[in-house]
N, C-alpha and C. Protein backbone atom coordinates (compact mmCIF):
# COMPACT_ATOMS: atom_id res chain seq x y z
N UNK A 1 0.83 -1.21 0.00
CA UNK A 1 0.00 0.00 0.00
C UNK A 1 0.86 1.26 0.00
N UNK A 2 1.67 1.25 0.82
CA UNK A 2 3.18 2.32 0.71
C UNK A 2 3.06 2.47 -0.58
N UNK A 3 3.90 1.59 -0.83
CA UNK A 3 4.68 1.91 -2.69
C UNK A 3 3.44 2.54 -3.28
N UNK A 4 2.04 1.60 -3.51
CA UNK A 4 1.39 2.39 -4.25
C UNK A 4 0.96 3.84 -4.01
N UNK A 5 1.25 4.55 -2.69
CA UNK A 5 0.76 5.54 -2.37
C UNK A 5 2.34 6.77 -2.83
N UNK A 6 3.62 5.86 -2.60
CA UNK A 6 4.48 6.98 -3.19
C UNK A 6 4.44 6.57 -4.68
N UNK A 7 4.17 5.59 -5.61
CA UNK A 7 3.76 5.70 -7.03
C UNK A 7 3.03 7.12 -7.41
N UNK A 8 1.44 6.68 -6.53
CA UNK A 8 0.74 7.86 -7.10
C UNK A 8 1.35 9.43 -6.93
N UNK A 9 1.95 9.55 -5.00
CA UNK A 9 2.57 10.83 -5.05
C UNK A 9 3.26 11.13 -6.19
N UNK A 10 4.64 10.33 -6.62
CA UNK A 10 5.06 10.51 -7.40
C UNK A 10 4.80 10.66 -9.14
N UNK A 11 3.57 9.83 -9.78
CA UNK A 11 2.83 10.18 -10.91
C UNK A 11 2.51 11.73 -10.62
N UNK A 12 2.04 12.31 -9.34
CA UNK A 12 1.15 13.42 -9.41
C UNK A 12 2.10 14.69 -9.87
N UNK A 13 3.39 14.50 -9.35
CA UNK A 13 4.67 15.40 -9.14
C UNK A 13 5.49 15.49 -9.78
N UNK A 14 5.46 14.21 -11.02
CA UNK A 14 5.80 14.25 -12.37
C UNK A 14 5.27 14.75 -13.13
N UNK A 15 3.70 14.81 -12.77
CA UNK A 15 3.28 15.56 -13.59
C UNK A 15 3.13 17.01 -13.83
N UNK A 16 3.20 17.48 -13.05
CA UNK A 16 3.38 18.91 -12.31
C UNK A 16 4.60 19.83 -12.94
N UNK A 17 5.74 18.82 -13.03
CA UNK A 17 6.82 18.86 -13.74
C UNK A 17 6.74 19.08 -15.02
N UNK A 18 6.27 18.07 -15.61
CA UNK A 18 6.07 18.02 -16.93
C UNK A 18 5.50 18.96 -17.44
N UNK A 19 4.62 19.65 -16.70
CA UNK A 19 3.60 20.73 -16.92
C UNK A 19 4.49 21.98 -17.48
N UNK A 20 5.72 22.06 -16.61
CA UNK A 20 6.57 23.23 -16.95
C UNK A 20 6.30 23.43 -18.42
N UNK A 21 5.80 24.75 -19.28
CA UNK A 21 5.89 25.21 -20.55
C UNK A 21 7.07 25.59 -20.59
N UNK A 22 8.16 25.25 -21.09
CA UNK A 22 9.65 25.74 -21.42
C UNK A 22 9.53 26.73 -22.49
N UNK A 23 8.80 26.38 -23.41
CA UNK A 23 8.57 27.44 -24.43
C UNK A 23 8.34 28.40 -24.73
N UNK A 24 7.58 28.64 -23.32
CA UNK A 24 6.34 29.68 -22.52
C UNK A 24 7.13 30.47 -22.15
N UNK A 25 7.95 29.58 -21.28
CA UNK A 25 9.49 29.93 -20.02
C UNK A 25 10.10 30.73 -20.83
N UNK A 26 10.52 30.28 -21.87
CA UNK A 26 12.06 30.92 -22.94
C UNK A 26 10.93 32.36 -23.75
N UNK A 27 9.78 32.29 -23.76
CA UNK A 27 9.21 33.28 -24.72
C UNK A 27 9.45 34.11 -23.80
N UNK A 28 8.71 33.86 -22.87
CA UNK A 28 8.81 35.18 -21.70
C UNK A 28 9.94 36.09 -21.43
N UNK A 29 11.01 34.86 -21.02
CA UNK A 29 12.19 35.27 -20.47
C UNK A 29 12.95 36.09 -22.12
N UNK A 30 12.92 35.83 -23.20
CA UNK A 30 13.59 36.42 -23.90
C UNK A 30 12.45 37.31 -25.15
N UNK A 31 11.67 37.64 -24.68
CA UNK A 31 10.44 38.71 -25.45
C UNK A 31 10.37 37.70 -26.34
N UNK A 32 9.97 36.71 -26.80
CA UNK A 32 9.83 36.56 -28.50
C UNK A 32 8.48 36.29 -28.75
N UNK A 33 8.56 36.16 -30.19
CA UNK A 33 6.70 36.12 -30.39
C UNK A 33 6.04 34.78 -30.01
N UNK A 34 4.64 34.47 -29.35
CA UNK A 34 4.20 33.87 -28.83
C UNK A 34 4.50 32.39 -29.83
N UNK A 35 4.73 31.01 -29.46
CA UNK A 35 5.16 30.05 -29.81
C UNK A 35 3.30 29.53 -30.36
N UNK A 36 2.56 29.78 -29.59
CA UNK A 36 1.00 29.14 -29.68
C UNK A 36 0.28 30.15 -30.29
N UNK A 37 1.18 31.27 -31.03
CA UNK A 37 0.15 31.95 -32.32
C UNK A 37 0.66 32.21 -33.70
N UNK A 38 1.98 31.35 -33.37
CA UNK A 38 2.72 31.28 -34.75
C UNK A 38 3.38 30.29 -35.30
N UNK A 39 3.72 30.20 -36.56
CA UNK A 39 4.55 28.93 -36.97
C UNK A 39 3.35 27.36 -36.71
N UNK A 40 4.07 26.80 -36.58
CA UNK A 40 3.32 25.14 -36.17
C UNK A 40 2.45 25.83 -34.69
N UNK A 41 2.06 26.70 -34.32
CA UNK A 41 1.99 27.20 -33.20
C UNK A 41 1.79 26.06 -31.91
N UNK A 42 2.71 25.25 -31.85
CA UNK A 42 3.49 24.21 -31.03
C UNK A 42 4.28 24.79 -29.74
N UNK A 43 4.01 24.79 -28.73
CA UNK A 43 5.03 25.17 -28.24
C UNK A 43 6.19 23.97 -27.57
N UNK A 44 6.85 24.23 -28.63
CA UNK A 44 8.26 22.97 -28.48
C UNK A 44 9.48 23.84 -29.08
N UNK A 45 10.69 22.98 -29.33
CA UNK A 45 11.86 23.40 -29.14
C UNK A 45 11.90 23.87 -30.88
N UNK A 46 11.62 22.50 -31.75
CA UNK A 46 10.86 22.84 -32.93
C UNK A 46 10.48 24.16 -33.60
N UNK A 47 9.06 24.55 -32.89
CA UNK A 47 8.67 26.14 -33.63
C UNK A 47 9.42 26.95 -32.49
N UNK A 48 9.90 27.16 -31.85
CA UNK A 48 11.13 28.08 -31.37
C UNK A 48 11.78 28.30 -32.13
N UNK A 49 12.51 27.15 -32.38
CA UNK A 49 14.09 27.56 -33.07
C UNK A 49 13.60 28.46 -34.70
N UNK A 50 12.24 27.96 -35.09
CA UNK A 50 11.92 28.19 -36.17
C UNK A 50 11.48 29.91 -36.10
N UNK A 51 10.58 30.02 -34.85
CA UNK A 51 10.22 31.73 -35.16
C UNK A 51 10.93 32.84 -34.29
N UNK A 52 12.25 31.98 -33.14
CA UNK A 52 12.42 33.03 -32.37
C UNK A 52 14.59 32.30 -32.58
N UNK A 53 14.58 31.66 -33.29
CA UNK A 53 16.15 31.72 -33.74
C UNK A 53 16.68 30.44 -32.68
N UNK A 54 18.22 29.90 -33.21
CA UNK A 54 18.35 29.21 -32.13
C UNK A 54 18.76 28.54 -30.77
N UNK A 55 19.03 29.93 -30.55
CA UNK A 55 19.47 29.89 -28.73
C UNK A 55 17.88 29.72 -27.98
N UNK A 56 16.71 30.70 -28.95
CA UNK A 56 15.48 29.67 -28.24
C UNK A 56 14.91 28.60 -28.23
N UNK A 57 15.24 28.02 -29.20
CA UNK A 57 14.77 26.90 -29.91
C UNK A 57 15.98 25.83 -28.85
N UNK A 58 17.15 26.35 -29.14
CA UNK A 58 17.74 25.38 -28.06
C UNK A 58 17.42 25.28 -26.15
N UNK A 59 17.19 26.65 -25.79
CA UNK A 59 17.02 26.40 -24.74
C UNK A 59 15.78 25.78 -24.14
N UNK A 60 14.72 25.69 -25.30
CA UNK A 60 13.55 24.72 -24.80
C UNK A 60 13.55 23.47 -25.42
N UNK A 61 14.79 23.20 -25.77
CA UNK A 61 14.67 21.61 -26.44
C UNK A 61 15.62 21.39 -24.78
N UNK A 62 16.63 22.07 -23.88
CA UNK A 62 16.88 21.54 -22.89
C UNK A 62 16.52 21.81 -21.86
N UNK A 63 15.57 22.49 -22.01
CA UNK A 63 14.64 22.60 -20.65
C UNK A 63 13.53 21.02 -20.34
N UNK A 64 13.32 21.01 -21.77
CA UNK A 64 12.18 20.04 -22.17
C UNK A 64 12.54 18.57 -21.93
N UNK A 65 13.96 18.29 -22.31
CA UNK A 65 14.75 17.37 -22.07
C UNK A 65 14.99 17.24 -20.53
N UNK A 66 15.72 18.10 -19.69
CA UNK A 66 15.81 18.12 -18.33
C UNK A 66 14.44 18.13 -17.38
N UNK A 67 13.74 18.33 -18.22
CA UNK A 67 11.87 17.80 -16.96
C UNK A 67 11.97 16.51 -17.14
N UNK A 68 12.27 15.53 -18.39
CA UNK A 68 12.05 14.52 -18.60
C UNK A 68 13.51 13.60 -18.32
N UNK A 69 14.68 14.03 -17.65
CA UNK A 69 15.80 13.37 -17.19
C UNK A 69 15.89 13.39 -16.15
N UNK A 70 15.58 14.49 -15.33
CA UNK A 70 16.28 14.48 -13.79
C UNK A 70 14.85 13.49 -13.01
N UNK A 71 13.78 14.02 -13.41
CA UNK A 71 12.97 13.06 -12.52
C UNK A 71 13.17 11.24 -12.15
N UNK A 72 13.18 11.35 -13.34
CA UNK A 72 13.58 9.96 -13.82
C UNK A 72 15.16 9.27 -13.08
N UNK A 73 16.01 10.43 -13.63
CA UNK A 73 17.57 9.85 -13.14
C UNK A 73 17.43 9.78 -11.56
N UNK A 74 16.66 10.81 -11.08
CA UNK A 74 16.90 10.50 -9.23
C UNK A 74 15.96 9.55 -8.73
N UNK A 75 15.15 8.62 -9.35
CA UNK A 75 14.61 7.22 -9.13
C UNK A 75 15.54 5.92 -9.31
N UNK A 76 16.83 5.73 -8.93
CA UNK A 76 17.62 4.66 -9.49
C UNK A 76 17.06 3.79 -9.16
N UNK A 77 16.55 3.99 -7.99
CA UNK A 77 16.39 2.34 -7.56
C UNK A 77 15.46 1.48 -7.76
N UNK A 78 14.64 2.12 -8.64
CA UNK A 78 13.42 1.94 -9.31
C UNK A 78 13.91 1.11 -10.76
N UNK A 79 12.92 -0.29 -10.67
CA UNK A 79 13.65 -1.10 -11.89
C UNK A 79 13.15 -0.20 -13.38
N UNK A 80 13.79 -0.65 -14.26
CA UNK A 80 13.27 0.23 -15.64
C UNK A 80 12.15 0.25 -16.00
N UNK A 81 11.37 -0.92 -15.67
CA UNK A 81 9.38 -0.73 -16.13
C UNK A 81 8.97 0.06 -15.34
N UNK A 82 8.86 0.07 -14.29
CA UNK A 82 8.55 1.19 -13.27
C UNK A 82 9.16 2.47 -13.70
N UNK A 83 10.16 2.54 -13.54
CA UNK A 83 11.00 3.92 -14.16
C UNK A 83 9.61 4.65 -15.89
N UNK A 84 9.70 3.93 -16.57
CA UNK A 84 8.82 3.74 -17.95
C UNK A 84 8.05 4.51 -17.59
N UNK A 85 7.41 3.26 -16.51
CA UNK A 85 5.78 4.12 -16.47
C UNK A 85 5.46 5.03 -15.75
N UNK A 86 6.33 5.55 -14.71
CA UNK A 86 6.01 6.71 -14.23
C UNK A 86 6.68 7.84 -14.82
N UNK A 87 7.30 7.86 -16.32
CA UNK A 87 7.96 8.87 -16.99
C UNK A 87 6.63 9.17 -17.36
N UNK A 88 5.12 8.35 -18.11
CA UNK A 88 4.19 8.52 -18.95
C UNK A 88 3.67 10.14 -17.95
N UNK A 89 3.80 10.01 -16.80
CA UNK A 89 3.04 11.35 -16.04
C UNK A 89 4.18 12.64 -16.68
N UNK A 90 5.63 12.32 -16.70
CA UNK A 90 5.95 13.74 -17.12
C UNK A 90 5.23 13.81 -18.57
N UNK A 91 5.53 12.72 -19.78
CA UNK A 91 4.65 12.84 -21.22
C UNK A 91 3.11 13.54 -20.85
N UNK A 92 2.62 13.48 -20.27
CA UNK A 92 1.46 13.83 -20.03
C UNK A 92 1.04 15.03 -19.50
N UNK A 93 2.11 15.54 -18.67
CA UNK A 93 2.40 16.72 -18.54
C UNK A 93 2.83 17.77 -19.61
N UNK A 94 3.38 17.19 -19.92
CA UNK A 94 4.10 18.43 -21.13
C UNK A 94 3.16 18.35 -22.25
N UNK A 95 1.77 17.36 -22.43
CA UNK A 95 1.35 17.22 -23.51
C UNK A 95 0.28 18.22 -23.60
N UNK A 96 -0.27 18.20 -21.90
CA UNK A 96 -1.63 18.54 -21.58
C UNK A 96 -0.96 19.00 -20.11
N UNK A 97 -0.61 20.56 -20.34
CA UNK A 97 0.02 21.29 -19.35
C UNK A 97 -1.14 21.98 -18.55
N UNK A 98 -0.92 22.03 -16.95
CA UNK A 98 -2.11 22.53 -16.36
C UNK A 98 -1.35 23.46 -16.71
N UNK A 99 -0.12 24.30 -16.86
CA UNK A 99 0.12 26.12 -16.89
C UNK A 99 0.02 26.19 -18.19
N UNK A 100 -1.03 25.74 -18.71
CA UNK A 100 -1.44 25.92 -20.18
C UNK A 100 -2.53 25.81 -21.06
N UNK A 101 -3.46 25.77 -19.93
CA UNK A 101 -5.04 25.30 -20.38
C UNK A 101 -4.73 23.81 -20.90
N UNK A 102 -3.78 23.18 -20.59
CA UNK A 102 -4.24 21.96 -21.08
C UNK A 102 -3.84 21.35 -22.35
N UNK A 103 -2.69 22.18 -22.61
CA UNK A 103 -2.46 22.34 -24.34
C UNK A 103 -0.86 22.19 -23.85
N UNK A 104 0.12 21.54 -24.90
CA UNK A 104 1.47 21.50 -24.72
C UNK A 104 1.94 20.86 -26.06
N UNK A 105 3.39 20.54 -25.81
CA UNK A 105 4.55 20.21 -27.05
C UNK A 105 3.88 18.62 -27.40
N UNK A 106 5.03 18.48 -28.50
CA UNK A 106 4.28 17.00 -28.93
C UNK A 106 5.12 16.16 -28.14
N UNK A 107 6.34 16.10 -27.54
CA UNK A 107 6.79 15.31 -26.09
C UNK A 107 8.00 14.79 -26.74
N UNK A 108 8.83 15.15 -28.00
CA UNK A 108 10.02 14.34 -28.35
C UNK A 108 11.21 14.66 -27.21
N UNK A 109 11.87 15.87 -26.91
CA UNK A 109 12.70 16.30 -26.45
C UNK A 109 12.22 15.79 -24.86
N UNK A 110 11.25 15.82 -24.38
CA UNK A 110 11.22 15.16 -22.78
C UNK A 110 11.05 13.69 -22.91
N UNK A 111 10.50 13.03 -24.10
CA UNK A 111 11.04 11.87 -24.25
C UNK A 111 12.25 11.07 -24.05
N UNK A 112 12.87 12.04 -24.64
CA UNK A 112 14.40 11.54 -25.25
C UNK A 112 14.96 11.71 -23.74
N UNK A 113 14.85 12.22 -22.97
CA UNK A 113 15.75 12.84 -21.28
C UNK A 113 14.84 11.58 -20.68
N UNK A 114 13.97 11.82 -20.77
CA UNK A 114 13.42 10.13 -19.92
C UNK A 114 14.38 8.72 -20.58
N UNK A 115 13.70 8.84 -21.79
CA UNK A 115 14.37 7.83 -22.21
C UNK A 115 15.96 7.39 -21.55
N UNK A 116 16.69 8.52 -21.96
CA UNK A 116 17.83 8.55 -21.20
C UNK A 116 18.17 8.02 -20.18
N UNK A 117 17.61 8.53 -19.45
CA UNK A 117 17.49 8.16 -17.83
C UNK A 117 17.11 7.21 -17.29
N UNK A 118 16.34 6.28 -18.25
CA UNK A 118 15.80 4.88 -17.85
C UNK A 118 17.03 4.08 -18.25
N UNK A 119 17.78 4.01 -19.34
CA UNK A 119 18.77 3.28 -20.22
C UNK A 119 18.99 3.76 -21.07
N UNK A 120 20.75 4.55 -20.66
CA UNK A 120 21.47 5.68 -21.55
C UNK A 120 21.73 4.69 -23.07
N UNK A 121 21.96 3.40 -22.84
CA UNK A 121 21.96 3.07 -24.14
C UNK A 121 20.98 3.23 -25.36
N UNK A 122 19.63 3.21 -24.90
CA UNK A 122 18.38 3.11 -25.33
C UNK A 122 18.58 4.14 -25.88
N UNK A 123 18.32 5.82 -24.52
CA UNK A 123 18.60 6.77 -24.66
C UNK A 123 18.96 7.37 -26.50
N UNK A 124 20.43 7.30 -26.00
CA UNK A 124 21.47 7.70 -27.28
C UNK A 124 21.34 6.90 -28.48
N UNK A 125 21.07 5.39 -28.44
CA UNK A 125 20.28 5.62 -29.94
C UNK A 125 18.93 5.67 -30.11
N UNK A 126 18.43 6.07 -30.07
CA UNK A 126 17.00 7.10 -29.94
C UNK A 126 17.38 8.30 -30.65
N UNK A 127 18.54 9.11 -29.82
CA UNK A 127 18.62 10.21 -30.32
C UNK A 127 19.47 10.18 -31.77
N UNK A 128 20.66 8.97 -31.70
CA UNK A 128 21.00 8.77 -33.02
C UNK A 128 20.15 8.78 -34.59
N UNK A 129 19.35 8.28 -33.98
CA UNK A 129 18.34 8.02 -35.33
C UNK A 129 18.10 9.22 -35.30
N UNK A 130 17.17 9.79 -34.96
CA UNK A 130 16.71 11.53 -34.93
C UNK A 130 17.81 11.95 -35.49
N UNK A 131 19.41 12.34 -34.86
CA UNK A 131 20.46 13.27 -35.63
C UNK A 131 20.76 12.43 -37.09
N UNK A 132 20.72 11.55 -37.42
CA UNK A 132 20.67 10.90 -38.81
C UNK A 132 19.70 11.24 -39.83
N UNK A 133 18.55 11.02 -39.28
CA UNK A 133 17.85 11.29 -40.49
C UNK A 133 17.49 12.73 -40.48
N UNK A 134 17.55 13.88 -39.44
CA UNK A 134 17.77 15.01 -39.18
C UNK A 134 18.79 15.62 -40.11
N UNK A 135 20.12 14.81 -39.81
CA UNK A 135 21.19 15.43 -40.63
C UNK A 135 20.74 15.44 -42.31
N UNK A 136 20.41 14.19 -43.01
CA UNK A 136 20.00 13.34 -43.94
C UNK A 136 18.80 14.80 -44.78
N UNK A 137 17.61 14.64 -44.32
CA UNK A 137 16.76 15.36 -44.78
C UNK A 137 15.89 16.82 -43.87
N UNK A 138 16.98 17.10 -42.87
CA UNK A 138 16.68 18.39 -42.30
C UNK A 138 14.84 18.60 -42.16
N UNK A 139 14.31 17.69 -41.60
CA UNK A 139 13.09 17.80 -41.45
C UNK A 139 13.00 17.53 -39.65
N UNK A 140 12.88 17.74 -38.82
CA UNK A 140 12.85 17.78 -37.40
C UNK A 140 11.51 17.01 -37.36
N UNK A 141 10.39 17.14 -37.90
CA UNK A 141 9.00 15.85 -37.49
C UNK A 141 9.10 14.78 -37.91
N UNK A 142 9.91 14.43 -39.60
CA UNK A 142 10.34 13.22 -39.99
C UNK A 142 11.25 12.30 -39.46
N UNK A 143 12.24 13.40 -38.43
CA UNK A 143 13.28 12.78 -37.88
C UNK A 143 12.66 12.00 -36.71
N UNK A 144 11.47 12.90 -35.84
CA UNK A 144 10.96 12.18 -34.79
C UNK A 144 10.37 11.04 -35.07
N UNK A 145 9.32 10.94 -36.38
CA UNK A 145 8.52 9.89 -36.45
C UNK A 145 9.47 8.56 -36.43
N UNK A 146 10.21 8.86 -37.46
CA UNK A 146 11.31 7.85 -37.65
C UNK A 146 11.74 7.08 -36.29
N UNK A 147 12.66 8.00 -35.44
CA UNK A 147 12.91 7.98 -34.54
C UNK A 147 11.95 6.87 -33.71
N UNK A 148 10.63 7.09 -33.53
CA UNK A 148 9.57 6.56 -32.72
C UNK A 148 9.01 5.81 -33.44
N UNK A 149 8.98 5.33 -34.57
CA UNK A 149 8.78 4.29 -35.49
C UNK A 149 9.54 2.79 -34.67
N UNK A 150 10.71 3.34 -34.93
CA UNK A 150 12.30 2.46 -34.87
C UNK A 150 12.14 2.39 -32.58
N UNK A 151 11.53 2.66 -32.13
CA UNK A 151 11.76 3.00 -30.67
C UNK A 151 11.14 1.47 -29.94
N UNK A 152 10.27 0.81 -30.14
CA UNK A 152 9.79 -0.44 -30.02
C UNK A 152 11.43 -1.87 -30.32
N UNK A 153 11.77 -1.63 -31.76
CA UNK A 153 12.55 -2.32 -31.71
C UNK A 153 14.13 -1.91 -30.85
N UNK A 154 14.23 -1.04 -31.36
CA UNK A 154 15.67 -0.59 -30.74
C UNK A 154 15.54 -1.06 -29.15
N UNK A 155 14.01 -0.68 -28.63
CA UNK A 155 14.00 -0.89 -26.90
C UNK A 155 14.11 -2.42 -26.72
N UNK A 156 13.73 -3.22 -27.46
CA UNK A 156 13.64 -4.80 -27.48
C UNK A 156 15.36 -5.47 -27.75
N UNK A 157 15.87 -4.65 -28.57
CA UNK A 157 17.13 -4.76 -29.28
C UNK A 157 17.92 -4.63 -27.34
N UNK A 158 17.75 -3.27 -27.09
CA UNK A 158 19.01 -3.05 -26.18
C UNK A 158 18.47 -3.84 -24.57
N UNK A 159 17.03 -3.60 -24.20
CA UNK A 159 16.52 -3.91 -23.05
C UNK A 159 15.96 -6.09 -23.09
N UNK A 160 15.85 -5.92 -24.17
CA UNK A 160 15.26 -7.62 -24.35
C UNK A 160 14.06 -8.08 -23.40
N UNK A 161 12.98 -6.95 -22.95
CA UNK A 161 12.18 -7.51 -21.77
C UNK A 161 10.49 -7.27 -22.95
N UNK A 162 9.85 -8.26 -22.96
CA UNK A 162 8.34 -8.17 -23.41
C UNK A 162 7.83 -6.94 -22.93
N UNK A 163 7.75 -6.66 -21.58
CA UNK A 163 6.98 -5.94 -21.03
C UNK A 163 7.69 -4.48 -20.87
N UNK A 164 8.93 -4.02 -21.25
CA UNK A 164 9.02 -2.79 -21.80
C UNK A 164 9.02 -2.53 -23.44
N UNK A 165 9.06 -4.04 -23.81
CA UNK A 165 8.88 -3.65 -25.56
C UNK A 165 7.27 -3.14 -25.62
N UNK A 166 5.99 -4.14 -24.87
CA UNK A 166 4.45 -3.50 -24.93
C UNK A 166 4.59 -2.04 -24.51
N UNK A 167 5.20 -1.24 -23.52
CA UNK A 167 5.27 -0.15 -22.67
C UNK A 167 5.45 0.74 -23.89
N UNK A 168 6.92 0.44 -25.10
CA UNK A 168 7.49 1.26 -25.96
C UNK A 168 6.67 1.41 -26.80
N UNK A 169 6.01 0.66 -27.77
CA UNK A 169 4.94 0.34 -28.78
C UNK A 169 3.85 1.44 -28.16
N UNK A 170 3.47 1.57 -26.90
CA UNK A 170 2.31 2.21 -26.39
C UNK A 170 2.60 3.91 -26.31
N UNK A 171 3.80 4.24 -26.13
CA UNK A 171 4.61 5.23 -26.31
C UNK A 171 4.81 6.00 -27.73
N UNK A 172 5.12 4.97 -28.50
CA UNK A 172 5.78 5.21 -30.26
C UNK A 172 4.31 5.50 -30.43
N UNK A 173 2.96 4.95 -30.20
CA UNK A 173 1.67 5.39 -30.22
C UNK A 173 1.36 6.70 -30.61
N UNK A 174 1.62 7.22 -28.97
CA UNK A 174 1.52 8.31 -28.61
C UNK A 174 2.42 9.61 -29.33
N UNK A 175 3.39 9.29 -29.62
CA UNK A 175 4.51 10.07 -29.99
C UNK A 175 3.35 10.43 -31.69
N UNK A 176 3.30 9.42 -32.43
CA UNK A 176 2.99 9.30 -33.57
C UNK A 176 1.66 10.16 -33.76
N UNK A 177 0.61 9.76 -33.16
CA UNK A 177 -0.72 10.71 -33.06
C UNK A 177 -0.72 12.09 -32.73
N UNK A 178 0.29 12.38 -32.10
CA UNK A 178 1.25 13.84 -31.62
C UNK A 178 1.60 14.66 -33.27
N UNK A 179 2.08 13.58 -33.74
CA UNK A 179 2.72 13.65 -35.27
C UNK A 179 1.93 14.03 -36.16
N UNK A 180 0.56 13.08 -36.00
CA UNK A 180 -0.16 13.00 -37.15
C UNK A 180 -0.33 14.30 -38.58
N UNK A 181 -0.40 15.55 -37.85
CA UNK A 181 -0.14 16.59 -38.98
C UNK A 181 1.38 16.31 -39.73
N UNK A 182 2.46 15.63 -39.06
CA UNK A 182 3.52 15.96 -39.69
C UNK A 182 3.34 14.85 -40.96
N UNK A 183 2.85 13.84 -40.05
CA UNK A 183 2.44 12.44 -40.99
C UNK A 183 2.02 12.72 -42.24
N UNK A 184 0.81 13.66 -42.28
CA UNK A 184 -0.12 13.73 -43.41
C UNK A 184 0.25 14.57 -44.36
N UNK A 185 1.33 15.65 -43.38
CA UNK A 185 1.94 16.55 -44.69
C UNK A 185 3.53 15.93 -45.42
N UNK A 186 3.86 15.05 -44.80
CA UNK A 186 4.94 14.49 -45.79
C UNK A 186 4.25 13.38 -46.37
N UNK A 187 3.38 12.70 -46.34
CA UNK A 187 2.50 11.75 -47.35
C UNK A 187 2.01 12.43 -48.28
N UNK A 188 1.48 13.60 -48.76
CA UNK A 188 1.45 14.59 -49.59
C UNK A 188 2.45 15.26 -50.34
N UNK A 189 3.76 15.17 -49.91
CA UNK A 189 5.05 15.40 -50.70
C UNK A 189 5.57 14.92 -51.21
């Protein structure tokens, strides 16, 4: 009954976390034009870098990244499925931000810092694929899908457990329906 009661504390306080708008954070802190009335009006690291240059664009791809690493990294002792599933509260946070009506990024960059943090191997190629096909065809949503396409196997590849390969698949889901505009406009190209 413990555990499940610091689970939930902890789902609640991840999420809270996750909630942080970095985008919001970096607009504010450096005047730029609102991220949620322009461009992909996304607020991610993405339409940053795109309408406000990229020291903003970078500093909310590591803000976004660090909600989704440190929570995670200061749970060691927590086995990796557990670790998994209580990252889904920061994803959920950042997706559907309470300091945001409810509205947030599509979750690659706090992905990738969770990811991390559960299994740096996993982690880093995760992000490999992304800087590859990133480098390759300079498209930042193609790179993610890809990325989260390939995230099921790669997690099976490095972790070998059923029950974080179902966890990843349920994830690459999520990531993808996040996508879906990016989906539909490169199927059209």
């Amino acid at each position: 009954m413990e555990s499940d009661l610091n689970i939930y504390f902890i789902s609640m306080l991840f999420y809270l976390v996750g909630s942080l708008p970095f985008a919001l954070i970096v607009h504010n802190l450096m005047s730029t034009t609102d991220p949620r009335q322009t461009g992909s009006k996304n607020p991610g690291a993405t339409n940053m870098f795109r309408i406000a240059g990229p020291l903003a664009g970078v500093m909310t791809f590591i803000g976004d990244f660090l909600k989704g690493f440190i929570p995670i990294f200061l749970l060691v002792h927590f086995d990796e499925i557990t670790l998994y599933l209580v990252s889904f509260s920061i994803l959920v946070g950042h997706m559907f931000s309470v300091f945001n009506r409810f509205q947030g990024g599509k979750g690659v960059a706090t992905s990738f810092g969770s990811l991390l943090a559960i299994n740096y191997l996993l982690g880093v190629a995760l992000m490999t694929v992304w800087l590859v096909v990133f480098a390759l065809k300079r498209i930042s949503g193609l790179a993610a899908i890809v990325s989260f396409v390939l995230l099921p196997l790669i997690a099976y590849l490095i972790i070998g457990s059923y029950g974080f390969l179902i966890i990843s698949i349920f994830h690459s889901l999520i990531i993808l329906v996040n996508h879906r505009n990016n989906i539909r406009e490169l199927l059209q190209t």
